[in-house]
N, C-alpha and C. Protein backbone atom coordinates (compact mmCIF):
# COMPACT_ATOMS: atom_id res chain seq x y z
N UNK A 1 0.81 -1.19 0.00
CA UNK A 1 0.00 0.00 0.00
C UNK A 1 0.86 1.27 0.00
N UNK A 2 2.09 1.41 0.39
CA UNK A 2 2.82 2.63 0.76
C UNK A 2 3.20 2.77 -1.24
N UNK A 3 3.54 2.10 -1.66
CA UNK A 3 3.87 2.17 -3.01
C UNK A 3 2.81 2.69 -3.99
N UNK A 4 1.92 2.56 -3.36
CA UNK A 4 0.27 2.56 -4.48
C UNK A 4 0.44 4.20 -3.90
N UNK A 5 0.26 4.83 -2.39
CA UNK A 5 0.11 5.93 -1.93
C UNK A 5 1.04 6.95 -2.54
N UNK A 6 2.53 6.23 -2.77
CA UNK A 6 3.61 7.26 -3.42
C UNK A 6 3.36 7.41 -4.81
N UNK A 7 3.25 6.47 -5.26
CA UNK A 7 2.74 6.78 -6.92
C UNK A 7 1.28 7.77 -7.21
N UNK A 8 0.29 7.65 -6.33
CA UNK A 8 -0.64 8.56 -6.31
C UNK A 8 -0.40 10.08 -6.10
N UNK A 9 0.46 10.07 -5.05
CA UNK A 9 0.92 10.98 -4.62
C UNK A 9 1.76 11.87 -5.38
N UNK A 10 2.92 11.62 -6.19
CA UNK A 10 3.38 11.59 -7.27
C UNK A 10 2.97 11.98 -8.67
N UNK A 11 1.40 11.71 -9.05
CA UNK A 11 0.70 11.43 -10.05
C UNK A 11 0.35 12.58 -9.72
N UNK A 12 -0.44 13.20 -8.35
CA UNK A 12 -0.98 14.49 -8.22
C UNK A 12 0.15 15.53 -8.13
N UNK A 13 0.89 15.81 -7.86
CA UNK A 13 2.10 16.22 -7.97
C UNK A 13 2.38 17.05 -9.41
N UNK A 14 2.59 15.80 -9.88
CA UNK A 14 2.77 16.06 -11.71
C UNK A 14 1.41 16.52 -11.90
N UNK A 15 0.23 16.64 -11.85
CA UNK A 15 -1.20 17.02 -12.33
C UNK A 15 -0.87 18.69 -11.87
N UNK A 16 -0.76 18.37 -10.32
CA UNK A 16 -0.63 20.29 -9.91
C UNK A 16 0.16 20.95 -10.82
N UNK A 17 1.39 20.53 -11.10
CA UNK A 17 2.59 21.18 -11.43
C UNK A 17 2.14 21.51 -13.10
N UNK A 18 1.33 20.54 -13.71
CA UNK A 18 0.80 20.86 -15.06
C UNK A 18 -0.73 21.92 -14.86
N UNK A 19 -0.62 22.17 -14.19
CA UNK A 19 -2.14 22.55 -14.02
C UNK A 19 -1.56 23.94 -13.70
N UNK A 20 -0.64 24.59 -12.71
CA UNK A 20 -0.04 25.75 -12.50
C UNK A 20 0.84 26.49 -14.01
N UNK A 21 1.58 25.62 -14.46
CA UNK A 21 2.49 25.83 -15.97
C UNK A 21 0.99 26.22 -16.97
N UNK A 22 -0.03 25.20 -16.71
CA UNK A 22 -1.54 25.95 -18.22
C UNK A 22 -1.70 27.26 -17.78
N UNK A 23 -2.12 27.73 -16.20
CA UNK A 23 -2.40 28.53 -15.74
C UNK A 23 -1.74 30.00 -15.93
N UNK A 24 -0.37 29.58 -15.74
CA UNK A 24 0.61 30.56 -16.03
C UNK A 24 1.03 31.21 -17.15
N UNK A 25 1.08 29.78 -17.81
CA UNK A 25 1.26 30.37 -19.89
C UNK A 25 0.60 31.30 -20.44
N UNK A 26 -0.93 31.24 -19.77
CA UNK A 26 -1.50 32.84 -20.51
C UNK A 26 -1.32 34.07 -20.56
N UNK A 27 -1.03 34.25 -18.96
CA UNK A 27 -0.26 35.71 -18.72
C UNK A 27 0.92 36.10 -18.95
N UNK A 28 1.91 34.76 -19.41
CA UNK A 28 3.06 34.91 -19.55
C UNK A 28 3.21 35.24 -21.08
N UNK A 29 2.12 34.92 -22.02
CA UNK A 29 2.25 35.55 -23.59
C UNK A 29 1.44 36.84 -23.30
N UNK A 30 1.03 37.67 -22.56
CA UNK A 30 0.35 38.89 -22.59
C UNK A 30 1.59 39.34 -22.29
N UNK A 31 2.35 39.28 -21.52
CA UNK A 31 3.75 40.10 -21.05
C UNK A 31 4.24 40.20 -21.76
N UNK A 32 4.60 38.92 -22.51
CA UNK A 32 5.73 39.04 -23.41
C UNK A 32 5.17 39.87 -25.09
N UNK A 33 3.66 39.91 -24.97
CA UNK A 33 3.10 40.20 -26.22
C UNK A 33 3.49 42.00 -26.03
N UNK A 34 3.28 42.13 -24.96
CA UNK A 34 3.47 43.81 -24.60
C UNK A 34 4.73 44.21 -24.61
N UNK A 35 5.46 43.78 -24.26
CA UNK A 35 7.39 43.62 -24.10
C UNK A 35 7.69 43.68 -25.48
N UNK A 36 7.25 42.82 -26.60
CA UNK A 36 7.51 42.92 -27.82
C UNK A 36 6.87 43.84 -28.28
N UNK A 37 5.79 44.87 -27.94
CA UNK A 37 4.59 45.83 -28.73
C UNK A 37 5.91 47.21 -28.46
N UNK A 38 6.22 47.08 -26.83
CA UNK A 38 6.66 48.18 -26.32
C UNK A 38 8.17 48.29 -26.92
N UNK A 39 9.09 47.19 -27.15
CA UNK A 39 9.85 47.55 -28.31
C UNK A 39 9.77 48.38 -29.64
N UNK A 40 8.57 47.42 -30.20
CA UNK A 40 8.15 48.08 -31.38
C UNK A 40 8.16 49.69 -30.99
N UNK A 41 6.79 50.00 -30.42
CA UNK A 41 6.89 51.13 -30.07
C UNK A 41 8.00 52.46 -29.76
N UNK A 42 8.54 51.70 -28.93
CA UNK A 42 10.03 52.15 -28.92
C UNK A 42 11.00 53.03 -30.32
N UNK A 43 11.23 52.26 -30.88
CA UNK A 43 11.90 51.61 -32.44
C UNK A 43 10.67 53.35 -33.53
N UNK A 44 9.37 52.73 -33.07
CA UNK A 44 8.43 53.78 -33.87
C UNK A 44 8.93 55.59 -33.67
N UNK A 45 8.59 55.29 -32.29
CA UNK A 45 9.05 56.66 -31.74
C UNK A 45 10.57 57.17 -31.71
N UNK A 46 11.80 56.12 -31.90
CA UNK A 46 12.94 57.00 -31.83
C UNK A 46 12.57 56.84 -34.18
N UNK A 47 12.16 56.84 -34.56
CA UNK A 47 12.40 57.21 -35.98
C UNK A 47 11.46 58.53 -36.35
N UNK A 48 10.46 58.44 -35.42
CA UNK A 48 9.67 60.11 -35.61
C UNK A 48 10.46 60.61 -35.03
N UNK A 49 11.17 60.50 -33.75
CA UNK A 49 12.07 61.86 -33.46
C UNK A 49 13.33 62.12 -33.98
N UNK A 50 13.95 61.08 -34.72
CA UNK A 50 14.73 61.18 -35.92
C UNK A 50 14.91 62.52 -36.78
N UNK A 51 13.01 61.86 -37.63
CA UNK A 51 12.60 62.93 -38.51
C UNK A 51 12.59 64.31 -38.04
N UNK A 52 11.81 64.33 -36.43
CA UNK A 52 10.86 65.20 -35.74
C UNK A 52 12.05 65.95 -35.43
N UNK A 53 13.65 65.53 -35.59
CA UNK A 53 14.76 66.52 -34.74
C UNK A 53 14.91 67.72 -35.91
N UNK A 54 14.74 66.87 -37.21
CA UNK A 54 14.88 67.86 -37.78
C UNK A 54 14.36 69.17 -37.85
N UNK A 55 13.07 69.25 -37.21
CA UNK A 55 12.04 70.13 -37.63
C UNK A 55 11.85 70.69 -36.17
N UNK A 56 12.72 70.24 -35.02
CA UNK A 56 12.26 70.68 -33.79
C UNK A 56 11.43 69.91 -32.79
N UNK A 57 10.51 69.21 -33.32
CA UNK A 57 9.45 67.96 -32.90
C UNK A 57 10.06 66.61 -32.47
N UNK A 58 9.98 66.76 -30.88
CA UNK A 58 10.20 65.29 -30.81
C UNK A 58 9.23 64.59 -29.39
N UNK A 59 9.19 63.84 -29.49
CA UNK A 59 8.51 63.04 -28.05
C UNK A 59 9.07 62.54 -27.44
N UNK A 60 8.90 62.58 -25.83
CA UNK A 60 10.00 61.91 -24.87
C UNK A 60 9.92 60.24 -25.12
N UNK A 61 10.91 59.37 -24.79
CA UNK A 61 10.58 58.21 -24.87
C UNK A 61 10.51 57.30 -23.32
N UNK A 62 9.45 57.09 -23.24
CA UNK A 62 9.34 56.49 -21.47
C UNK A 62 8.67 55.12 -21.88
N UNK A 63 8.46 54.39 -20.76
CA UNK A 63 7.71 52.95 -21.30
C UNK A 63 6.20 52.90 -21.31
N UNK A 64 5.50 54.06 -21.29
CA UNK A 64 4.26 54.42 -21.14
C UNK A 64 4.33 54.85 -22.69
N UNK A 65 5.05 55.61 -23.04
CA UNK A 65 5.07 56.35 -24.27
C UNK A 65 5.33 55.32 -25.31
N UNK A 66 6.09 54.21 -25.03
CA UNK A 66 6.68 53.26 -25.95
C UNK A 66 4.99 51.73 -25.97
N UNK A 67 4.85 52.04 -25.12
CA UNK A 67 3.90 50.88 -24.89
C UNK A 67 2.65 51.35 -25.95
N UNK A 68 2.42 52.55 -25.53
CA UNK A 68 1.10 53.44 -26.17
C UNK A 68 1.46 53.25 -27.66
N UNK A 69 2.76 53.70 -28.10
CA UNK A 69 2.98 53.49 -29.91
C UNK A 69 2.80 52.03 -30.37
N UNK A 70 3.40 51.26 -29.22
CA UNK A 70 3.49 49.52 -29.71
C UNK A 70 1.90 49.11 -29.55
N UNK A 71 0.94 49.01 -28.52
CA UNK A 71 -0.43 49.02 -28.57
C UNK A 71 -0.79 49.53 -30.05
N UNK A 72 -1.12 50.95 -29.91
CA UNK A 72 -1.64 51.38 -31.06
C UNK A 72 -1.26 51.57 -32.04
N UNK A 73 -0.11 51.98 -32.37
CA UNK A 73 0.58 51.57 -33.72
C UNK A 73 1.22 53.25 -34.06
N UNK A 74 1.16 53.55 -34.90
CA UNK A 74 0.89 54.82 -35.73
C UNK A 74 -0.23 55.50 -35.19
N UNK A 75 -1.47 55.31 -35.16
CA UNK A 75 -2.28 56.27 -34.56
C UNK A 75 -1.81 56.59 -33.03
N UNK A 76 -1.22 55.51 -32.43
CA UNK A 76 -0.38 56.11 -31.11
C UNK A 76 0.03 56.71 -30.97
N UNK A 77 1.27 57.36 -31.92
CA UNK A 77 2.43 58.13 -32.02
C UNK A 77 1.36 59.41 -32.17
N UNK A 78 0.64 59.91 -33.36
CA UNK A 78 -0.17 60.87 -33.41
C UNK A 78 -0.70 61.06 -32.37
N UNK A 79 -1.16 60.13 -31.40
CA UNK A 79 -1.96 60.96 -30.02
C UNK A 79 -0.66 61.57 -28.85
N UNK A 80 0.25 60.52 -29.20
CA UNK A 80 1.25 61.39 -28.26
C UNK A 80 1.93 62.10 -29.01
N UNK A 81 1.81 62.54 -30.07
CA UNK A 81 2.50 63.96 -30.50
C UNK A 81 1.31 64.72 -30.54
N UNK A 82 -0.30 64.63 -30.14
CA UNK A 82 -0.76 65.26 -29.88
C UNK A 82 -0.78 65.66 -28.57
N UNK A 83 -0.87 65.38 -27.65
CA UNK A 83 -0.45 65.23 -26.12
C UNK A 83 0.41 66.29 -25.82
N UNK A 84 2.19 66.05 -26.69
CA UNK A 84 3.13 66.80 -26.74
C UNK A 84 3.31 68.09 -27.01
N UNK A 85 1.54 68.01 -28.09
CA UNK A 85 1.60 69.67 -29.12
C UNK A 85 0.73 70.59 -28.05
N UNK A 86 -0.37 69.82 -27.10
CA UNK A 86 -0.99 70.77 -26.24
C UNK A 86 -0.65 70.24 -24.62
C-alpha cells in the first residue's frame, strides 16, 4: 500500500505542477506580447524623433510612451505627439 500511496501521490504532484504551468502560460504571452509591442513602439518613436529633430518635434521616450505606440501603432504616435503639441 505505501507504493500505491507514493505513486498517487506523485501522479498528483505532476497534475498540480501541469495545471499551474496551463495557468501561467496565458499571462506569460500577454507580457511578453506587450514587451515585444513596447519595443516596437520604442523603435516607432525613436524614428519620428529622428525625422521630428529635424524640424524641432520630438517626443520623450518612457515605457508608457513606448507601450502606447506599440499598442496602437501609428495612430499612437499621433496621439502622443498630440499630447506633446498641447
Amino acid at each position: 500500500m505505501g507504493t500505491l500511496y507514493s505513486l498517487l501521490a506523485f501522479a498528483a504532484g505532476i497534475f498540480v505542477l501541469w495545471l499551474i504551468c496551463k495557468l501561467l502560460s496565458v499571462p506569460l504571452k500577454i507580457i511578453w506580447k506587450l514587451l515585444v509591442n513596447a519595443v516596437i513602439g520604442a523603435v516607432v518613436l525613436l524614428i519620428f524623433n529622428f525625422f521630428g529633430g529635424i524640424v524641432g518635434f520630438t517626443i520623450p521616450i518612457s515605457p508608457v510612451s513606448a507601450l502606447v505606440a506599440g499598442i496602437l501603432g501609428i495612430p499612437g504616435v499621433i496621439i502622443l505627439a498630440l499630447i506633446e503639441i498641447f
